[in-house]
C-alpha atoms as a PDB file:
ATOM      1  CA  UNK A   1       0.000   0.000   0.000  1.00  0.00           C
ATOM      2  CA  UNK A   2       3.004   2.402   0.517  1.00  0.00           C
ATOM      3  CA  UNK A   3       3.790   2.230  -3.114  1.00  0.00           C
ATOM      4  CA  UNK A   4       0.492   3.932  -3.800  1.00  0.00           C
ATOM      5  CA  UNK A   5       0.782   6.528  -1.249  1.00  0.00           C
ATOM      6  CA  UNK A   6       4.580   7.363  -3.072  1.00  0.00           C
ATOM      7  CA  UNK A   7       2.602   7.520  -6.542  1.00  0.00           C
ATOM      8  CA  UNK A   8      -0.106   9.834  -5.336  1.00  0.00           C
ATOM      9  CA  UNK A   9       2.710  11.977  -3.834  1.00  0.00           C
ATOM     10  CA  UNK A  10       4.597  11.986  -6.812  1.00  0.00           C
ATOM     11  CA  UNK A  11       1.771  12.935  -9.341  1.00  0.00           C
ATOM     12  CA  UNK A  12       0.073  15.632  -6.930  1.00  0.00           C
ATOM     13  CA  UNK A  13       4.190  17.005  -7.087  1.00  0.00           C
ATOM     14  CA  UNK A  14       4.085  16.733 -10.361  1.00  0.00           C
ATOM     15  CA  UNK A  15       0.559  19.000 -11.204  1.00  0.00           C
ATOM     16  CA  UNK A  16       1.816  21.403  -8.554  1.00  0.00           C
ATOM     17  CA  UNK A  17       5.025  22.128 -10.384  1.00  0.00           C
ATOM     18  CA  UNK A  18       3.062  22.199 -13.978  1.00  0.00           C
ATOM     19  CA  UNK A  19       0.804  24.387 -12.675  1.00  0.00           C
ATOM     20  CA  UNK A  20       3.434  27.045 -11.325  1.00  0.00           C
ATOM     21  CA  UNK A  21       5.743  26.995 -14.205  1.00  0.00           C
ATOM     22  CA  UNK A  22       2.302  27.786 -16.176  1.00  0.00           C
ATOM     23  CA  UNK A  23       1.242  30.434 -14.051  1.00  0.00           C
ATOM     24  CA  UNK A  24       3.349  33.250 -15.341  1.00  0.00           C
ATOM     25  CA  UNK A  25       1.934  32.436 -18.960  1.00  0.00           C
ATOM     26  CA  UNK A  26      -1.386  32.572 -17.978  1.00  0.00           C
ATOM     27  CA  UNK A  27      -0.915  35.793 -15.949  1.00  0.00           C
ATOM     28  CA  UNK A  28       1.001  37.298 -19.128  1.00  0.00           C
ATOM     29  CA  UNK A  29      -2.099  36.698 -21.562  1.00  0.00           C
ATOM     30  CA  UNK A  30      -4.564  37.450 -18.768  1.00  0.00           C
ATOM     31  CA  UNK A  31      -2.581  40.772 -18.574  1.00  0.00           C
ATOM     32  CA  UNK A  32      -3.152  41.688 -22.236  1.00  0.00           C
ATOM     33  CA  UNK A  33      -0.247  40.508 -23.532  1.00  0.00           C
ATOM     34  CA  UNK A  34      -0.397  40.023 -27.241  1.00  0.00           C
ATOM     35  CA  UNK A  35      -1.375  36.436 -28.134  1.00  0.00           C
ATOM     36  CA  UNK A  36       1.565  35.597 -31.306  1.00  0.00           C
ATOM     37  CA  UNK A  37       2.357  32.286 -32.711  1.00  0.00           C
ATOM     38  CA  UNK A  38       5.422  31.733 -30.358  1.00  0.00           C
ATOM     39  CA  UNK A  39       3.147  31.819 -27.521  1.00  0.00           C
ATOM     40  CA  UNK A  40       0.964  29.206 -29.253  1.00  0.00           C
ATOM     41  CA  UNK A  41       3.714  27.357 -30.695  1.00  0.00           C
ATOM     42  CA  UNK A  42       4.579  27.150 -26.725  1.00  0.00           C
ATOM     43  CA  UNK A  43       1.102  25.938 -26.209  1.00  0.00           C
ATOM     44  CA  UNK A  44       1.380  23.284 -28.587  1.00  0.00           C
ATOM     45  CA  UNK A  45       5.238  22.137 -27.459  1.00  0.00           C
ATOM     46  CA  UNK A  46       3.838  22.387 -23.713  1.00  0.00           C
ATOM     47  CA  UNK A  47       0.998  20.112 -24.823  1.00  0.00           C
ATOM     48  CA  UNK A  48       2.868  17.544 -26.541  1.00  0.00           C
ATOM     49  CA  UNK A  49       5.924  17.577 -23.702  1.00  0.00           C
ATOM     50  CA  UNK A  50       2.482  16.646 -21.367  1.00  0.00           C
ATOM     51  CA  UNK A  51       0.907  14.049 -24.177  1.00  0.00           C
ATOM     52  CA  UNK A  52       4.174  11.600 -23.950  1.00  0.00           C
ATOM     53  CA  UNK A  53       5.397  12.214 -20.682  1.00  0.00           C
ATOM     54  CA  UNK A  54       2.020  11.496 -19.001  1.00  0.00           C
ATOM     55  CA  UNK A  55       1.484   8.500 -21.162  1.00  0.00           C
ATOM     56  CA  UNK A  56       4.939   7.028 -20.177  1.00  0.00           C
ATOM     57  CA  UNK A  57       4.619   7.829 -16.454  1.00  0.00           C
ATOM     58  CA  UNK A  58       0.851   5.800 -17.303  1.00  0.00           C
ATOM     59  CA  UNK A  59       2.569   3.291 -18.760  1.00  0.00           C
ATOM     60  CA  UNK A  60       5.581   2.982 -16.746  1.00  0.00           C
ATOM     61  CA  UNK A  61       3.682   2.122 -13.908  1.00  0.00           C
ATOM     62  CA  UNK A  62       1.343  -0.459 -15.591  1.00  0.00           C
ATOM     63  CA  UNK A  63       4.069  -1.831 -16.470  1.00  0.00           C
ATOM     64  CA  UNK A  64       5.543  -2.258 -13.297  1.00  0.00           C
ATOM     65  CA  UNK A  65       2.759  -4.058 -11.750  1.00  0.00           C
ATOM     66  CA  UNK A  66       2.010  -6.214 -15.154  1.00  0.00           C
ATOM     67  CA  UNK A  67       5.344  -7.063 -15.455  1.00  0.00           C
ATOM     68  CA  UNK A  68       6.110  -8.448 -11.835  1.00  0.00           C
ATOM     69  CA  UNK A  69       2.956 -10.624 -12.129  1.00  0.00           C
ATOM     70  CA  UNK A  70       3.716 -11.944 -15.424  1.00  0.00           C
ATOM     71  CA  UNK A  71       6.919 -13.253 -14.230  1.00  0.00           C
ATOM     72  CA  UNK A  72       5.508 -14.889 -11.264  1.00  0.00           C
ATOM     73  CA  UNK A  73       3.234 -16.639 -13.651  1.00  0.00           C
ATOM     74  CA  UNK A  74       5.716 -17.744 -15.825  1.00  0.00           C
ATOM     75  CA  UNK A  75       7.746 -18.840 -13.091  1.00  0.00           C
ATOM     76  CA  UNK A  76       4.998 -21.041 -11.792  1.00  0.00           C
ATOM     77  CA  UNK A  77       3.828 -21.959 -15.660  1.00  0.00           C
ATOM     78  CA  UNK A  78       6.194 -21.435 -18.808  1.00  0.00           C
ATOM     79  CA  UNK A  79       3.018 -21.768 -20.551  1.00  0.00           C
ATOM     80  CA  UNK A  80       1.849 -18.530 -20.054  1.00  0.00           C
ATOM     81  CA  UNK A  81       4.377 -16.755 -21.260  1.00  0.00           C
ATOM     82  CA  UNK A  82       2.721 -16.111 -24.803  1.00  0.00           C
ATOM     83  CA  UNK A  83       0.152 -14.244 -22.489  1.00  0.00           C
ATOM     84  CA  UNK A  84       2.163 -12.715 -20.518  1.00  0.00           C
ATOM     85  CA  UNK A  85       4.317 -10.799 -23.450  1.00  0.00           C
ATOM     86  CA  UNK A  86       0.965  -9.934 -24.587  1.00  0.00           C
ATOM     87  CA  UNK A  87      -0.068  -8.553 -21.725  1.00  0.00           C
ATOM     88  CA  UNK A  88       3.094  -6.468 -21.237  1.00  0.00           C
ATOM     89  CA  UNK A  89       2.770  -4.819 -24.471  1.00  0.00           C
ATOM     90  CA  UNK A  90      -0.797  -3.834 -24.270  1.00  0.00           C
ATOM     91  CA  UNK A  91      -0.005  -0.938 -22.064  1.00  0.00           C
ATOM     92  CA  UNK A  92       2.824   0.505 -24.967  1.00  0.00           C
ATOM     93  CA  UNK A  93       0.067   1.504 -27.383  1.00  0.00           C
ATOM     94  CA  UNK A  94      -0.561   4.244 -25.025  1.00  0.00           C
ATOM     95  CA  UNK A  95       2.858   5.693 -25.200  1.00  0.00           C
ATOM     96  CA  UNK A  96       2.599   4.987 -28.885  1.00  0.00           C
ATOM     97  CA  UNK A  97      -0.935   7.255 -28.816  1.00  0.00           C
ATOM     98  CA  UNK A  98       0.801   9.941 -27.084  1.00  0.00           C
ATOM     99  CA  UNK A  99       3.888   9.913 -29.700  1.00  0.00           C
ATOM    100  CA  UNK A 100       1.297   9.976 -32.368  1.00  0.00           C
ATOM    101  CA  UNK A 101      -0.572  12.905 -30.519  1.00  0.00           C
ATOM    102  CA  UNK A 102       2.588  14.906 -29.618  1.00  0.00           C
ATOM    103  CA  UNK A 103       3.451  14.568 -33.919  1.00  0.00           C
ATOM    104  CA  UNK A 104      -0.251  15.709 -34.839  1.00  0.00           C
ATOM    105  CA  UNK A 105       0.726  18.896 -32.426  1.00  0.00           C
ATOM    106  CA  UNK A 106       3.914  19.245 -33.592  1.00  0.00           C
ATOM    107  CA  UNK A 107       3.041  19.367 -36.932  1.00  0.00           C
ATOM    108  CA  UNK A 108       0.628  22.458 -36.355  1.00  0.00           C
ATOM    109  CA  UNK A 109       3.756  24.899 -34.981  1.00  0.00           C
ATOM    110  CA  UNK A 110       5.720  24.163 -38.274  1.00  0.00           C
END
């Protein structure tokens, strides 16, 4: 149970320090700053930074706990290790959506 409590801790960390390295942004176009296409081409590079990372930190821990019971089940039966290699690579095609998301937004700055 303490390895939730660490997660929880880690991702509530996390949103705090997106949210104050954000804050000056927003302030700036609250403000009246003029909205130009580096600001949104920041937008769009923030937003795909957050598309991949969050889908590996997703995945990463998945993983973790996927992983450690597939090799417990292998370990016990080596016939379910076609099951367990597909069970381990389920969780990837989220990384692979966020790559795939972070292009489609990295396409619109250039």
């Amino acid at each position: 149970m303490e390895r939730f409590g660490m997660n929880k801790t880690l991702v509530i960390v996390g949103l705090a320090l997106v949210v104050l390295g954000l804050a000056p942004t927003v302030g700036a176009q609250a403000a009246g700053a003029p909205d130009n296409t580096y600001t949104q081409g920041g937008w769009i590079a923030i937003g795909a930074g957050l598309a991949v990372g969050l889908a590996g930190l997703g995945t990463g821990i998945a993983q973790s706990q996927i992983g450690a019971a597939a090799v417990g089940a292998t370990a016990e039966d080596a016939g379910f290790l076609g099951r367990a290699l597909l069970f381990i690579a389920i969780p990837e095609t989220v990384v692979i959506f966020g790559l795939l998301i972070a292009f489609l937004l990295l396409g619109k700055i250039a």
